[in-house]
Protein backbone atom coordinates (compact mmCIF):
# COMPACT_ATOMS: atom_id res chain seq x y z
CA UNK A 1 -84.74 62.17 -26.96
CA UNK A 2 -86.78 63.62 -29.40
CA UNK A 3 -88.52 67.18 -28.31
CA UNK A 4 -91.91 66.35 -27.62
CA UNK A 5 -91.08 63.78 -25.25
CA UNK A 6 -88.48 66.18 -23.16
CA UNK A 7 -91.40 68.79 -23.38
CA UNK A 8 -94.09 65.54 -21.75
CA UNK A 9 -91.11 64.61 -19.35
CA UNK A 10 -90.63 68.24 -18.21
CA UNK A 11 -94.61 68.54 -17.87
CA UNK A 12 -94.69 65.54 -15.46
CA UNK A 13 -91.86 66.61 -13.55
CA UNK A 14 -93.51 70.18 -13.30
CA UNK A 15 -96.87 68.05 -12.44
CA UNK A 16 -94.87 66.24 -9.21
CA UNK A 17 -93.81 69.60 -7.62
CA UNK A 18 -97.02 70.62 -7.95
CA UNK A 19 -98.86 67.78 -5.96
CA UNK A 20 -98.48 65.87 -3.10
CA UNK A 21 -99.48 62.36 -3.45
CA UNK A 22 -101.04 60.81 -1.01
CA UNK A 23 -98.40 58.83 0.87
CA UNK A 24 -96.98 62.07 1.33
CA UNK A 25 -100.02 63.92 2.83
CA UNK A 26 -100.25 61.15 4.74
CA UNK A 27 -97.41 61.29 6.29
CA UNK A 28 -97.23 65.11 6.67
CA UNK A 29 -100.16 64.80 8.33
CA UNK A 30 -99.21 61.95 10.61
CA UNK A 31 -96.53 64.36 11.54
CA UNK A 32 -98.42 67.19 12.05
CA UNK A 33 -100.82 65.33 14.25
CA UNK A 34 -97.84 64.35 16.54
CA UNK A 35 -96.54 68.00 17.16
CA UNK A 36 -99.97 69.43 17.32
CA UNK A 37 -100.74 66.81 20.23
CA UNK A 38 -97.52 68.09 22.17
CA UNK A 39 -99.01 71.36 22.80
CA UNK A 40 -102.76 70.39 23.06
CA UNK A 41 -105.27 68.03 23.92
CA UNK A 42 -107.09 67.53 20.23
CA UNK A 43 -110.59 66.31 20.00
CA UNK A 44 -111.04 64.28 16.34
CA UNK A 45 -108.41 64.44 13.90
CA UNK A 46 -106.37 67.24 12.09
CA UNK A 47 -107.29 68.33 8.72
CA UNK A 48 -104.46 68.95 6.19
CA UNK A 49 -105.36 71.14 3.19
CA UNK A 50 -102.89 72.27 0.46
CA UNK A 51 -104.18 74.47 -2.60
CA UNK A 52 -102.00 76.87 -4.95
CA UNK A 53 -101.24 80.56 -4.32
CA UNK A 54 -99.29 82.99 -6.14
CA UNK A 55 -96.75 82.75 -3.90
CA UNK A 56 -96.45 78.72 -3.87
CA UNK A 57 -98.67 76.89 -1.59
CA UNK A 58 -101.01 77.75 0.97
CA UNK A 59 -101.15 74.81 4.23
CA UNK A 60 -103.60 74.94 6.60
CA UNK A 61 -103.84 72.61 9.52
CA UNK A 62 -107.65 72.52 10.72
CA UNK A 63 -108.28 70.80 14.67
CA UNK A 64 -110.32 71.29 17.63
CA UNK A 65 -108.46 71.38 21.15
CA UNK A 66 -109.69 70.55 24.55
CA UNK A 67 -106.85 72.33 26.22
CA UNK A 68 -103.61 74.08 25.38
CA UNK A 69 -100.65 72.15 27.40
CA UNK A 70 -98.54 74.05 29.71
CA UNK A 71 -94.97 73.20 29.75
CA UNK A 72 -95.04 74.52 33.76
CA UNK A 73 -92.62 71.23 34.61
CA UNK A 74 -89.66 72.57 32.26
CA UNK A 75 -89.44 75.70 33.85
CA UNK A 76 -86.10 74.96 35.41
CA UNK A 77 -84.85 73.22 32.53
CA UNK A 78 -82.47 75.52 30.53
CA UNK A 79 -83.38 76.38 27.11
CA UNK A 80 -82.18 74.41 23.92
């Protein structure tokens, strides 16, 4: 493999980490909507944002609630 295409195949590898496509927010979002409905009553859909920091990648998860749910009827459940 000659060098410039290693140096193209490295950029495009270096290009996937960087983005998620959007099956994948898709589904990360699908997800997030499932646990974030466990512990509240949402009103509209959940927002998924992903931009670059220094560190990585900053997620934020954007929703409205109508409530928080109480978990009052596991009280004598033991813990996992």
């Amino acid at each position: 493999m000659k060098r410039e295409e290693r140096s193209r195949l490295a950029r495009l590898l270096e290009q996937d980490k960087e983005e998620m496509n959007e099956e994948s927010k898709r589904a990360a979002l699908a997800d997030f909507t499932r646990v974030a409905a466990e512990y509240f009553e949402l009103l509209g859909e959940v927002g998924l944002t992903l931009s670059r920091s220094p560190e990585g990648f900053l997620v934020s998860l954007d929703f409205h609630a109508v409530r928080v749910k109480n978990f009052t009827s596991l009280r004598g459940r033991p813990q996992l």
